[in-house]
C-alpha atoms as a PDB file:
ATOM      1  CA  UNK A   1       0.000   0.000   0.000  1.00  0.00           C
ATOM      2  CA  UNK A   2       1.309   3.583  -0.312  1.00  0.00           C
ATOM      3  CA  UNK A   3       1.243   6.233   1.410  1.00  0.00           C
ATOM      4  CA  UNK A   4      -1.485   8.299  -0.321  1.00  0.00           C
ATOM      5  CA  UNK A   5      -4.455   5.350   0.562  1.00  0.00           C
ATOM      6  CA  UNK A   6      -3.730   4.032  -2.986  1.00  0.00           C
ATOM      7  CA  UNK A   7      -3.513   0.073  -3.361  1.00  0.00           C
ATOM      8  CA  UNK A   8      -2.224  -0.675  -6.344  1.00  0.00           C
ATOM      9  CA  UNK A   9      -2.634  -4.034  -7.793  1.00  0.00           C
ATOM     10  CA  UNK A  10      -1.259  -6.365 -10.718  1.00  0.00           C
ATOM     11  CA  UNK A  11      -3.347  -7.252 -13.815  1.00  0.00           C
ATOM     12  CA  UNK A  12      -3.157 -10.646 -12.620  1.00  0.00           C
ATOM     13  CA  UNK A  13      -5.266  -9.961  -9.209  1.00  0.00           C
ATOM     14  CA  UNK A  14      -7.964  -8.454 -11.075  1.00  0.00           C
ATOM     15  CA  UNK A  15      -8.765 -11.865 -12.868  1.00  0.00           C
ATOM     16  CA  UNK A  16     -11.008 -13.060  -9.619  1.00  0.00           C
ATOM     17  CA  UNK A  17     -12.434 -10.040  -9.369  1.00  0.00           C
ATOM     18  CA  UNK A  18     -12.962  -6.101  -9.999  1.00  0.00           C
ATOM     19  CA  UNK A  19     -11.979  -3.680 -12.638  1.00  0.00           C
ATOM     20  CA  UNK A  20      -8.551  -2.067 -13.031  1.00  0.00           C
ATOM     21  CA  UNK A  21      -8.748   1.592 -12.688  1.00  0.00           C
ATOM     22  CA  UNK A  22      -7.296   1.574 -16.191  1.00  0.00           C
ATOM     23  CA  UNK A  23     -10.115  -0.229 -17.588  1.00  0.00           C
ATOM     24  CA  UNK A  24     -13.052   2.356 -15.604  1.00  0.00           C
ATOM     25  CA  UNK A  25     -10.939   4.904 -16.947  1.00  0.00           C
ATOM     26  CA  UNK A  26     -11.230   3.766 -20.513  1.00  0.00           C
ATOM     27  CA  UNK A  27     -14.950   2.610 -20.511  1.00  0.00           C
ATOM     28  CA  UNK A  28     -15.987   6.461 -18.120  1.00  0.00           C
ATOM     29  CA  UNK A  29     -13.897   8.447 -21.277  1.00  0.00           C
ATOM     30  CA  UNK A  30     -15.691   6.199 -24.030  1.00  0.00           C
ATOM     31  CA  UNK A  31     -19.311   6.888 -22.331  1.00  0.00           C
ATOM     32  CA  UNK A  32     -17.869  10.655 -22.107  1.00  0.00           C
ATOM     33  CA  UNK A  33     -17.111  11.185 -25.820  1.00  0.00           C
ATOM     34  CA  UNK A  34     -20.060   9.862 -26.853  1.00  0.00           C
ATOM     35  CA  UNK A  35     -21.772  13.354 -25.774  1.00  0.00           C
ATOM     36  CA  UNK A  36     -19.372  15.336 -28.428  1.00  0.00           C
ATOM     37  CA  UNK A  37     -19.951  12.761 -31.241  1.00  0.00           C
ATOM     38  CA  UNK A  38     -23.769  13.647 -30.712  1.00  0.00           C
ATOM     39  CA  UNK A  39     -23.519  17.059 -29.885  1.00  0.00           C
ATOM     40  CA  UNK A  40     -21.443  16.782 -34.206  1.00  0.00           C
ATOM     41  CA  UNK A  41     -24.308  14.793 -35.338  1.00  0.00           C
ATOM     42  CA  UNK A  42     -26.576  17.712 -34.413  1.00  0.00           C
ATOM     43  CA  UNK A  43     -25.097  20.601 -35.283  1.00  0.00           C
ATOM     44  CA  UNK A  44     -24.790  18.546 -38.975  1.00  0.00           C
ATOM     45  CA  UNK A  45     -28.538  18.002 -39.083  1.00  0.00           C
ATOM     46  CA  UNK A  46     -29.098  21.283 -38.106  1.00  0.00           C
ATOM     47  CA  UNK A  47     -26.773  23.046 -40.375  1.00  0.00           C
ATOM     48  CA  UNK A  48     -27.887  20.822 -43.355  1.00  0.00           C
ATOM     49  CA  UNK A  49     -30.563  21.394 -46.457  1.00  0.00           C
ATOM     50  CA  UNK A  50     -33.481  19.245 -45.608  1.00  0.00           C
ATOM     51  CA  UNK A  51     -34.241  18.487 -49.375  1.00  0.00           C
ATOM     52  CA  UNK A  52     -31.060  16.884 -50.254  1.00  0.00           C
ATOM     53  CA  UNK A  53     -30.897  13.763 -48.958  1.00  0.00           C
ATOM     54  CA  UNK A  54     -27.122  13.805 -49.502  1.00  0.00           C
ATOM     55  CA  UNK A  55     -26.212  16.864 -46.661  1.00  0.00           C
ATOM     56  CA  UNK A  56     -28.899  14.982 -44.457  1.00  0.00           C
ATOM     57  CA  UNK A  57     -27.283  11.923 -44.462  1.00  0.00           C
ATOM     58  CA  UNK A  58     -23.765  13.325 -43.043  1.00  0.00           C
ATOM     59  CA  UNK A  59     -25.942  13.891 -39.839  1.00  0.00           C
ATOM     60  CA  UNK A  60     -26.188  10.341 -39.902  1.00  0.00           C
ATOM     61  CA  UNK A  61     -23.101   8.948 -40.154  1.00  0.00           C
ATOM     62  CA  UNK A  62     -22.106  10.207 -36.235  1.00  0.00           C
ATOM     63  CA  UNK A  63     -24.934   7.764 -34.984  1.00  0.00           C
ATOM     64  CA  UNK A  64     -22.713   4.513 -35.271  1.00  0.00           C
ATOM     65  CA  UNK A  65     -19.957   5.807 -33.848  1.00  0.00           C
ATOM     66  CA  UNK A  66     -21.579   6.856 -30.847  1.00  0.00           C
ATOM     67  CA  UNK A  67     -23.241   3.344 -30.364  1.00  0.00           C
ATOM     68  CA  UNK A  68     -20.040   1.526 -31.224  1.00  0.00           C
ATOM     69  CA  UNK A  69     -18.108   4.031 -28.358  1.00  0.00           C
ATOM     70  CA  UNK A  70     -21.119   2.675 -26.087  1.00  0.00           C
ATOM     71  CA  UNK A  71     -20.696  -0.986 -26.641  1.00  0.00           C
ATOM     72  CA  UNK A  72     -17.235  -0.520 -26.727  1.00  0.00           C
ATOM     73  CA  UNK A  73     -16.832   0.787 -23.242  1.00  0.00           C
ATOM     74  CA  UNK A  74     -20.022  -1.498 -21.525  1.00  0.00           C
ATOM     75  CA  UNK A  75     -18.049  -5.249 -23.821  1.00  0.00           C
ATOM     76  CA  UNK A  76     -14.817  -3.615 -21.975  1.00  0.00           C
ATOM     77  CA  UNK A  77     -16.378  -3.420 -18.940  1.00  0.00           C
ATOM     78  CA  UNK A  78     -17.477  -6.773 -18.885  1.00  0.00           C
ATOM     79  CA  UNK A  79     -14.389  -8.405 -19.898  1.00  0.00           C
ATOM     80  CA  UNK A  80     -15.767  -9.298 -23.552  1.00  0.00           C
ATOM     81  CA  UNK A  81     -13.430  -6.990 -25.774  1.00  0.00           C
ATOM     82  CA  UNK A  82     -11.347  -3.719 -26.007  1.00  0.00           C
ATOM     83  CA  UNK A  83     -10.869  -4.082 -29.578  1.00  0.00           C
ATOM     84  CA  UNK A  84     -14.148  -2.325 -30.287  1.00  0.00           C
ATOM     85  CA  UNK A  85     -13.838   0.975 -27.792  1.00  0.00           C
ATOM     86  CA  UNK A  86     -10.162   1.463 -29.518  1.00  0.00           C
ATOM     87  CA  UNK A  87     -11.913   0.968 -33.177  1.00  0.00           C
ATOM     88  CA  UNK A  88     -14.470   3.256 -32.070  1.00  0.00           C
ATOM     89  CA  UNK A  89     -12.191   6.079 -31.226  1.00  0.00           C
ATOM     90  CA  UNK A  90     -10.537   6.331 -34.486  1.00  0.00           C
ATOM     91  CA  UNK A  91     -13.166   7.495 -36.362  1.00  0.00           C
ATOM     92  CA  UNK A  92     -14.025  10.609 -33.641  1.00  0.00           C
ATOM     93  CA  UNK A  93     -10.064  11.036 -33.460  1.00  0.00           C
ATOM     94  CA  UNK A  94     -10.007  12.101 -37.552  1.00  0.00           C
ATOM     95  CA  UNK A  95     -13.150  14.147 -37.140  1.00  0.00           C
ATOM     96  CA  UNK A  96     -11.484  16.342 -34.144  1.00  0.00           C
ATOM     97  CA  UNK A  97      -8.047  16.410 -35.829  1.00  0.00           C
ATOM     98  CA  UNK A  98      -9.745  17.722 -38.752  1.00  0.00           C
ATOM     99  CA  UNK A  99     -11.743  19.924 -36.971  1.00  0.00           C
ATOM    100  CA  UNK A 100      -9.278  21.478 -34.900  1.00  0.00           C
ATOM    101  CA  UNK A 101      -6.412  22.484 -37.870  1.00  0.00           C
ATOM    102  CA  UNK A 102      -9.117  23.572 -39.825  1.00  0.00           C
ATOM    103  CA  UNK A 103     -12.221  25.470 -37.947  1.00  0.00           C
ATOM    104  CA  UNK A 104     -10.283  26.135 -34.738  1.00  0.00           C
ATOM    105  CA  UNK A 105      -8.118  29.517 -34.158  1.00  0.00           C
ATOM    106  CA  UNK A 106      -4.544  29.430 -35.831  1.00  0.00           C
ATOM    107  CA  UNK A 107      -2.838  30.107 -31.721  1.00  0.00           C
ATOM    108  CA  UNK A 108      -1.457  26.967 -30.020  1.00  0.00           C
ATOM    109  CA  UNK A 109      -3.088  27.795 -26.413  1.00  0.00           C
ATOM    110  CA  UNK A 110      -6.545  28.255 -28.482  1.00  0.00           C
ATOM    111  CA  UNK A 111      -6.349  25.391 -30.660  1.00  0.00           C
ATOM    112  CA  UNK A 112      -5.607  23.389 -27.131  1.00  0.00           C
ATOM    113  CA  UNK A 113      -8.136  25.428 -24.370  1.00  0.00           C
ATOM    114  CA  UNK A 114     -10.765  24.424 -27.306  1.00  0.00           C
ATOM    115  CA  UNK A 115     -13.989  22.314 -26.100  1.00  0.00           C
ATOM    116  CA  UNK A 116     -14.043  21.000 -29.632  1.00  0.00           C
ATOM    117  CA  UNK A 117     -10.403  19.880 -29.244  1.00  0.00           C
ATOM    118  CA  UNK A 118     -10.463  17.863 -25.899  1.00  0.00           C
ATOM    119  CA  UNK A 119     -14.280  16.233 -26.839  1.00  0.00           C
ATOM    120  CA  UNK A 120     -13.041  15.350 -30.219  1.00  0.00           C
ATOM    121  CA  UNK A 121      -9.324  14.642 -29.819  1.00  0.00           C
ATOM    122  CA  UNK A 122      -8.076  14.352 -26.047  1.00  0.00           C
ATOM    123  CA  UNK A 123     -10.706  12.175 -24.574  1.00  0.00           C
ATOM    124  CA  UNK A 124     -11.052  10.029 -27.371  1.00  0.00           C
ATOM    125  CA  UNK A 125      -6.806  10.158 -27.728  1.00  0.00           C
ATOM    126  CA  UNK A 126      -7.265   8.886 -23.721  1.00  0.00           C
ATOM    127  CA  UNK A 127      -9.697   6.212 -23.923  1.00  0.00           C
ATOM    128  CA  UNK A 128      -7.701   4.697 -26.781  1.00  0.00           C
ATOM    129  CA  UNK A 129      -4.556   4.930 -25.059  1.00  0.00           C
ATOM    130  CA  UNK A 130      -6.222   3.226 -21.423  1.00  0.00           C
ATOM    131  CA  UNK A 131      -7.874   0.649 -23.508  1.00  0.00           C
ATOM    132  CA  UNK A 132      -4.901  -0.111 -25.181  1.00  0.00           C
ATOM    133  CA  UNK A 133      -2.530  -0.621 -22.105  1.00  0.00           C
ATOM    134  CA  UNK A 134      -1.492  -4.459 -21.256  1.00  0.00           C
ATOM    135  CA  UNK A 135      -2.838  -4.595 -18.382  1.00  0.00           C
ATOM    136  CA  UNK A 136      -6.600  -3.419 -19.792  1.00  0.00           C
ATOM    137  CA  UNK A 137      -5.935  -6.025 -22.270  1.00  0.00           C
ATOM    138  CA  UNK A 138      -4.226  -8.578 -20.169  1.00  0.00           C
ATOM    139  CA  UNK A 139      -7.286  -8.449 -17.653  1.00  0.00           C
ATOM    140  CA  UNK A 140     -10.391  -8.658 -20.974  1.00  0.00           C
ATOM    141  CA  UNK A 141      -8.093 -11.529 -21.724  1.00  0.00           C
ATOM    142  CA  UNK A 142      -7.713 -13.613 -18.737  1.00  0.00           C
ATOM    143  CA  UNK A 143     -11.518 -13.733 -18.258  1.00  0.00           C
ATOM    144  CA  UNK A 144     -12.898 -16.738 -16.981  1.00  0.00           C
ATOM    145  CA  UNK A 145     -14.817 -19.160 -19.282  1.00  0.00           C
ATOM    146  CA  UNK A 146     -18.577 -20.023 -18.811  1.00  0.00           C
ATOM    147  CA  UNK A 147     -18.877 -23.418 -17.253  1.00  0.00           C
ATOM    148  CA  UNK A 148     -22.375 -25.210 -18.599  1.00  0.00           C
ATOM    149  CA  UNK A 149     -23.477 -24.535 -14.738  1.00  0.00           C
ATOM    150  CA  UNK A 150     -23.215 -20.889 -14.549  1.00  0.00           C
ATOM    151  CA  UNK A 151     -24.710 -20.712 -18.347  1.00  0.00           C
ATOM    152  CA  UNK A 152     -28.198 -18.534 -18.554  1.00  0.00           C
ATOM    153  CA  UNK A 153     -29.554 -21.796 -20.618  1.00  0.00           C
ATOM    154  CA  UNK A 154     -29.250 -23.831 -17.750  1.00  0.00           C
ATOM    155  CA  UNK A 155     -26.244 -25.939 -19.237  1.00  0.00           C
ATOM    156  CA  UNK A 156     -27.551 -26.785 -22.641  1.00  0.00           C
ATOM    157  CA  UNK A 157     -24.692 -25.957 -25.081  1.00  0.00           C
ATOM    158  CA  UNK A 158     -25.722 -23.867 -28.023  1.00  0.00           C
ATOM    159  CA  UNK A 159     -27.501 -21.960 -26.286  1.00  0.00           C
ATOM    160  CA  UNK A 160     -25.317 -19.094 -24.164  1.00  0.00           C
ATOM    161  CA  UNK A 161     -22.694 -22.100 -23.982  1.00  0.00           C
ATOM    162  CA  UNK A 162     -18.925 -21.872 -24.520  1.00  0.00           C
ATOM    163  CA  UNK A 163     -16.524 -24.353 -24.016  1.00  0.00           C
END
């Protein structure tokens, strides 16, 4: 233990139980970003020309993303996959790069201060980096398997069975 109250633990002793900081941290950031992604997809419907279908579609194309940042960070949390929250990133990553060198103010300290900038870049930039860490990935991967006892089917395989 140290001195600031702070236990912290190995990858390996989160396999019986409980979620490495790490992993919170990633899944908490994912849920986070998914409020900027929206907040896009709005300000494209709103800013778009009803009649063509075209411009109304971009307004679309957010939607996805924000459920894929969603599953991502609640598969994550229960040990099924980080692939999909660091997939899911990418995408809102481009959009905020973009965004920033293009729509934000030329000055370093603006283009870094910006909301835009830490919704679209930072907090996605964070979750990707948390999920990606060995010991998020270590713990999804050392998850215990389903024994036909503790199956929701009642031990039929097929059916919410894995070997």
């Amino acid at each position: 233990m140290s001195t600031s109250g702070l236990e912290f633990r190995s990858p390996e002793s989160y396999a019986a139980g409980g979620v490495p900081p790490l992993a919170l941290a990633a899944a908490v950031l994912g849920f986070v970003t998914v409020l900027p992604v929206l907040l896009v997809s709005t300000l494209l419907w709103a800013l778009t020309d009803t009649y063509d279908p075209l411009a109304a579609g971009w307004a679309v194309v957010p939607l996805p993303v924000a459920a894929a940042l969603v599953v991502g960070g609640v598969r994550l949390l229960l040990r099924r996959s980080w692939v999909l929250l660091g997939v899911a990133t990418l995408p809102v990553i481009g959009v905020g790069i973009c965004w920033a060198s293009v729509l934000q103010p030329a000055t370093p300290l603006g283009l870094l201060l910006s909301p835009a900038t830490l919704g679209l870049v930072v907090l996605p930039v964070l979750a990707a980096s948390f999920t990606l860490t060995p010991g998020v990935r270590q713990w999804v991967g050392s998850r215990p398997a389903r024994t036909p006892s503790s199956s929701p089917a009642g031990g039929q395989p097929g059916v919410g069975w894995r070997a």
